[in-house]
C-alpha atoms as a PDB file:
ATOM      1  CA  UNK A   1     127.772  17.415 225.350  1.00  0.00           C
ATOM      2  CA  UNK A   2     131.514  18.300 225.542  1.00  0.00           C
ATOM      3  CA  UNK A   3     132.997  20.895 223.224  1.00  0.00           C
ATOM      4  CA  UNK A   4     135.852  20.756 222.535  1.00  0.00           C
ATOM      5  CA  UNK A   5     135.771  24.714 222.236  1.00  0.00           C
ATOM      6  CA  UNK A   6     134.197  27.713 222.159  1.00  0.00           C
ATOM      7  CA  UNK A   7     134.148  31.067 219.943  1.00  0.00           C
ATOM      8  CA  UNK A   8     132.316  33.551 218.342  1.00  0.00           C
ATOM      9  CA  UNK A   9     131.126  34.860 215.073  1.00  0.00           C
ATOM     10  CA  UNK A  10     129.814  37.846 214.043  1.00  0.00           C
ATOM     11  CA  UNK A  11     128.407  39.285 211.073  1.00  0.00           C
ATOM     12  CA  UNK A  12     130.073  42.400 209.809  1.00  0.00           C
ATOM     13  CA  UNK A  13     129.479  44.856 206.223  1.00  0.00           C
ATOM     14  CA  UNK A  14     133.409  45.462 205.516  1.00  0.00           C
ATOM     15  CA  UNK A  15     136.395  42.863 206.372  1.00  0.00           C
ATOM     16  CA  UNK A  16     138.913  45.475 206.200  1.00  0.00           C
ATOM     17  CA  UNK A  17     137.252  48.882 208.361  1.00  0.00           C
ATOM     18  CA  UNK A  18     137.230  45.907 210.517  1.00  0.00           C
ATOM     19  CA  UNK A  19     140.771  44.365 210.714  1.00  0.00           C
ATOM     20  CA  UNK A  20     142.089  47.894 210.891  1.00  0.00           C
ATOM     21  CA  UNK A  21     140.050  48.530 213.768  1.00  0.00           C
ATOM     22  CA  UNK A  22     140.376  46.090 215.825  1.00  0.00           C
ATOM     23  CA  UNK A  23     144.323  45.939 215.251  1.00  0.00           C
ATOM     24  CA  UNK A  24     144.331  49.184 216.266  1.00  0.00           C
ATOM     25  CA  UNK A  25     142.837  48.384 219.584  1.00  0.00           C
ATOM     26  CA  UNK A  26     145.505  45.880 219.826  1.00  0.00           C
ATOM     27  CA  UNK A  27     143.596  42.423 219.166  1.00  0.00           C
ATOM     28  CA  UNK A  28     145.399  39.743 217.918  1.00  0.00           C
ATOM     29  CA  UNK A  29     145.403  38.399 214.775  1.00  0.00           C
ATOM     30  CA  UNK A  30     144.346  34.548 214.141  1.00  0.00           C
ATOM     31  CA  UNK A  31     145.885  34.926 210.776  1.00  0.00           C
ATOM     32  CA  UNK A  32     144.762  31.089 209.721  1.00  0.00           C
ATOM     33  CA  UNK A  33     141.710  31.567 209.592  1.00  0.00           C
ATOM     34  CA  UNK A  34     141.747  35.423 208.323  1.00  0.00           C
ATOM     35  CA  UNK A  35     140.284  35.490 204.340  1.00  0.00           C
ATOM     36  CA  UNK A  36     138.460  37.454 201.833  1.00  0.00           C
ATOM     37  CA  UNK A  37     135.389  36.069 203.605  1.00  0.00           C
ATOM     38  CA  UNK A  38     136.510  36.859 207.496  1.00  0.00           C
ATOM     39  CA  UNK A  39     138.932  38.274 209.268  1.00  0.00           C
ATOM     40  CA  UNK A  40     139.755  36.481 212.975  1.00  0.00           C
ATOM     41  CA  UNK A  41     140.865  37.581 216.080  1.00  0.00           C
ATOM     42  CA  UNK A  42     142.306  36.630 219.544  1.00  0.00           C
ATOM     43  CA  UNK A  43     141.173  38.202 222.269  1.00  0.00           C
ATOM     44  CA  UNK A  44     142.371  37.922 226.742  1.00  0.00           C
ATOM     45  CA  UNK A  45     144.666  35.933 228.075  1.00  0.00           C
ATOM     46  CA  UNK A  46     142.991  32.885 227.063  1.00  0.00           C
ATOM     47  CA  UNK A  47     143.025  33.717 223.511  1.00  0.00           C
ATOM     48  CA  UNK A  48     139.327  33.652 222.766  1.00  0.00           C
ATOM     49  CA  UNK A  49     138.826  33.681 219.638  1.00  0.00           C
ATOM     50  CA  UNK A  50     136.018  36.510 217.412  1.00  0.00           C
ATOM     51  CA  UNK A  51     135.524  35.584 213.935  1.00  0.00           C
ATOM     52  CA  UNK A  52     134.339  38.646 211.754  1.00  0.00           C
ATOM     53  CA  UNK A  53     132.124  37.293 208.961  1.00  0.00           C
ATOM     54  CA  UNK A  54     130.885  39.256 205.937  1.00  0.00           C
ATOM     55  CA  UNK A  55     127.325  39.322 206.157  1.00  0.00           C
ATOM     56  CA  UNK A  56     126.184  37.660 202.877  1.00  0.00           C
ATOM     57  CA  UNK A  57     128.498  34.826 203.534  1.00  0.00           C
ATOM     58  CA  UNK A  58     127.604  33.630 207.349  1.00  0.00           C
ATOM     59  CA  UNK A  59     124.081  33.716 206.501  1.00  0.00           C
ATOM     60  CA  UNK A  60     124.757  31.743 203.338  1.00  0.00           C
ATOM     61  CA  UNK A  61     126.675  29.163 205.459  1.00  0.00           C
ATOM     62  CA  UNK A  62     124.714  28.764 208.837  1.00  0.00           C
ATOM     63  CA  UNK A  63     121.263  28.211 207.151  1.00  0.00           C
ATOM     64  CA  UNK A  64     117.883  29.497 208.189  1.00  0.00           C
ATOM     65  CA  UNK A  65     119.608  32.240 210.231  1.00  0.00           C
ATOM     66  CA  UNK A  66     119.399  35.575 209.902  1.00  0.00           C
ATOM     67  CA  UNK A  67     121.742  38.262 211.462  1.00  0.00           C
ATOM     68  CA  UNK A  68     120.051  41.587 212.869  1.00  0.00           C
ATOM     69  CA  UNK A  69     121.133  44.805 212.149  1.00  0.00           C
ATOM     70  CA  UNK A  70     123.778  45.415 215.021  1.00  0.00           C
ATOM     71  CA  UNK A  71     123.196  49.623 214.913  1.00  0.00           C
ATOM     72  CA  UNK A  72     119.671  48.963 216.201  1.00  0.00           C
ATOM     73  CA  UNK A  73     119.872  45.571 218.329  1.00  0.00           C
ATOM     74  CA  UNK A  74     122.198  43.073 220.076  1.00  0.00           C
ATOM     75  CA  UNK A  75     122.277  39.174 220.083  1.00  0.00           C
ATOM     76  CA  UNK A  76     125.387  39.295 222.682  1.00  0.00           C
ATOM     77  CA  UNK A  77     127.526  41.915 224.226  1.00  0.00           C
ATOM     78  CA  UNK A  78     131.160  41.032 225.438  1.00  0.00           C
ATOM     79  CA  UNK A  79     132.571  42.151 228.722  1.00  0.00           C
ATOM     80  CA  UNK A  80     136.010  43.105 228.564  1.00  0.00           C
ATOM     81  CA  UNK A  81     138.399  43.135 231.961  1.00  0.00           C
ATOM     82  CA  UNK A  82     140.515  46.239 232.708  1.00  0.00           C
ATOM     83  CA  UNK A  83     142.557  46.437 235.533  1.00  0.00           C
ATOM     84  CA  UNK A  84     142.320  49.898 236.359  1.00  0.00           C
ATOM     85  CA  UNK A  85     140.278  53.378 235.857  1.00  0.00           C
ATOM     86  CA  UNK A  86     143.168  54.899 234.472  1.00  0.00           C
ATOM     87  CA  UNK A  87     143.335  51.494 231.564  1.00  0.00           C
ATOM     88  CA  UNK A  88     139.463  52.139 231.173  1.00  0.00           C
ATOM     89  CA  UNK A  89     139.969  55.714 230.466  1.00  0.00           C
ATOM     90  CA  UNK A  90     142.648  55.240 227.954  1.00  0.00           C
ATOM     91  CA  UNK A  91     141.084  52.062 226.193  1.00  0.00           C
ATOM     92  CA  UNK A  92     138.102  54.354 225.859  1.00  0.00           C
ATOM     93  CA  UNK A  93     140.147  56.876 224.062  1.00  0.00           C
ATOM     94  CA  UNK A  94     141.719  53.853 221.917  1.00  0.00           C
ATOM     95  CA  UNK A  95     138.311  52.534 221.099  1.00  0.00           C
ATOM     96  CA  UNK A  96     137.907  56.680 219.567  1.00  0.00           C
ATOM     97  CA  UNK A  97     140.768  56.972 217.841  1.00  0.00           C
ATOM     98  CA  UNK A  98     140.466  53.582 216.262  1.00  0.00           C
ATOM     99  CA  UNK A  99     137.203  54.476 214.735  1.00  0.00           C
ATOM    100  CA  UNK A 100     134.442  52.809 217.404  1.00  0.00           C
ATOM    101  CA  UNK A 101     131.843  54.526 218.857  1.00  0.00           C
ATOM    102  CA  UNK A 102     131.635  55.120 222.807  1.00  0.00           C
ATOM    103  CA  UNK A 103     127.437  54.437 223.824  1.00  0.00           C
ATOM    104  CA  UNK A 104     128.227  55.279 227.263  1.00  0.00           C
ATOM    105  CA  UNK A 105     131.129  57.329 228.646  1.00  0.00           C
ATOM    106  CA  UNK A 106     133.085  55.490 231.502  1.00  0.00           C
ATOM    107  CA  UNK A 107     131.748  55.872 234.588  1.00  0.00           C
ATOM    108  CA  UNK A 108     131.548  54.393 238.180  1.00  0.00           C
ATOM    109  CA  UNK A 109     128.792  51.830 238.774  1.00  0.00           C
ATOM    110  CA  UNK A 110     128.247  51.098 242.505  1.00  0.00           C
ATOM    111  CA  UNK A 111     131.303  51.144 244.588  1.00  0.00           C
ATOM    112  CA  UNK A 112     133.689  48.332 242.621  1.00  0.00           C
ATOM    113  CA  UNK A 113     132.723  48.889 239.122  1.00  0.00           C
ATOM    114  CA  UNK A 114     133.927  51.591 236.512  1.00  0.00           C
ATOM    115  CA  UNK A 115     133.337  51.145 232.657  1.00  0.00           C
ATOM    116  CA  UNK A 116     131.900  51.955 229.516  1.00  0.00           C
ATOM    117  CA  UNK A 117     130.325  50.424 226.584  1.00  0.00           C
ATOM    118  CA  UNK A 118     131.510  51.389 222.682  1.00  0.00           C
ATOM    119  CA  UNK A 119     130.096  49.818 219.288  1.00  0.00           C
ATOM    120  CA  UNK A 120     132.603  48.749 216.731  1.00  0.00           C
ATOM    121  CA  UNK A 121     132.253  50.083 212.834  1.00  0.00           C
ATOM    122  CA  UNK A 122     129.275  47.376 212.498  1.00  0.00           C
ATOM    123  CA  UNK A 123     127.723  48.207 215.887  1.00  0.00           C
ATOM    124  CA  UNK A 124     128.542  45.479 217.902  1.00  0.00           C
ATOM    125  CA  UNK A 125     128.908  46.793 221.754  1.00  0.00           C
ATOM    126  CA  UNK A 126     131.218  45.528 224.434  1.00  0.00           C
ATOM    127  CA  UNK A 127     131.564  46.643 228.281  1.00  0.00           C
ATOM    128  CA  UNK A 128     134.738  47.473 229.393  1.00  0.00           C
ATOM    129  CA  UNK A 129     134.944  47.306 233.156  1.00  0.00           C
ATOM    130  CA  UNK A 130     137.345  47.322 235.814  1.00  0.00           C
ATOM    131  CA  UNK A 131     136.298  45.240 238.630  1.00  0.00           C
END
C-alpha cells in the first residue's frame, strides 16, 4: 500500500468557533475544501492538512464509526514543533487568547524538552514542544 497522502479529520460541534480559532492561531486556510459541512486547514511547513468535520456529518459519511467525546478522551494528539521557549511561551498565550484551553502549562521536560499541551473549543489536545 502506497498513499498517495495523508491527513486528518476530526469531528467538531461548531464550524465557525472553529475557523475563528484556529485562524487566530495562525493556521492556514485550505479554502477548497472549507464548507457548511467542514472547515480545512494547513498546518507546518509541509502543509499538513486538518479537516474539521461537523459531527453529525463525518459519522454519517465514514459508516459504522463513531467519534468520542473529545472533552473526556483522545483518539490522537498532534505534536507541534517550536523553535524556542520564548515561541512556546507566546504560542501558549495565543492558544488563550484565541479561545483554547491550556491542560498543562509549559514546562521543561528532561534537559531538551519544554512544552505544553492545550485543547481546542471541541477538546482536541496538541503538544507544543521545543526540542
Amino acid at each position: 500500500m502506497k498513499p498517495k497522502k495523508i491527513w486528518a479529520n476530526f469531528a467538531v460541534a461548531d464550524l465557525e468557533r472553529t475557523q475563528n480559532f484556529y485562524s487566530a492561531l495562525g493556521f492556514k486556510p485550505n479554502n477548497p475544501y472549507s464548507s457548511d459541512e467542514l472547515v480545512s486547514f494547513f498546518v507546518g511547513e509541509n502543509d499538513f492538512i486538518i479537516h474539521f468535520f461537523l459531527k453529525n456529518i463525518i459519522e454519517n459519511n465514514v459508516k459504522n464509526v463513531v467519534f468520542g467525546d473529545a472533552q473526556k478522551t483522545n483518539e490522537i494528539i498532534f505534536t507541534l514543533s517550536a523553535e524556542t521557549k520564548e515561541q512556546v511561551d507566546l504560542w501558549a498565550d495565543e492558544v488563550k487568547k484565541a479561545g483554547g484551553t491550556i491542560v498543562s502549562e509549559p514546562e521543561e521536560f528532561g534537559e531538551k524538552y519544554y512544552g505544553f499541551v492545550f485543547a481546542d473549543p471541541d477538546g482536541h489536545k496538541f503538544n507544543v514542544f521545543k526540542m
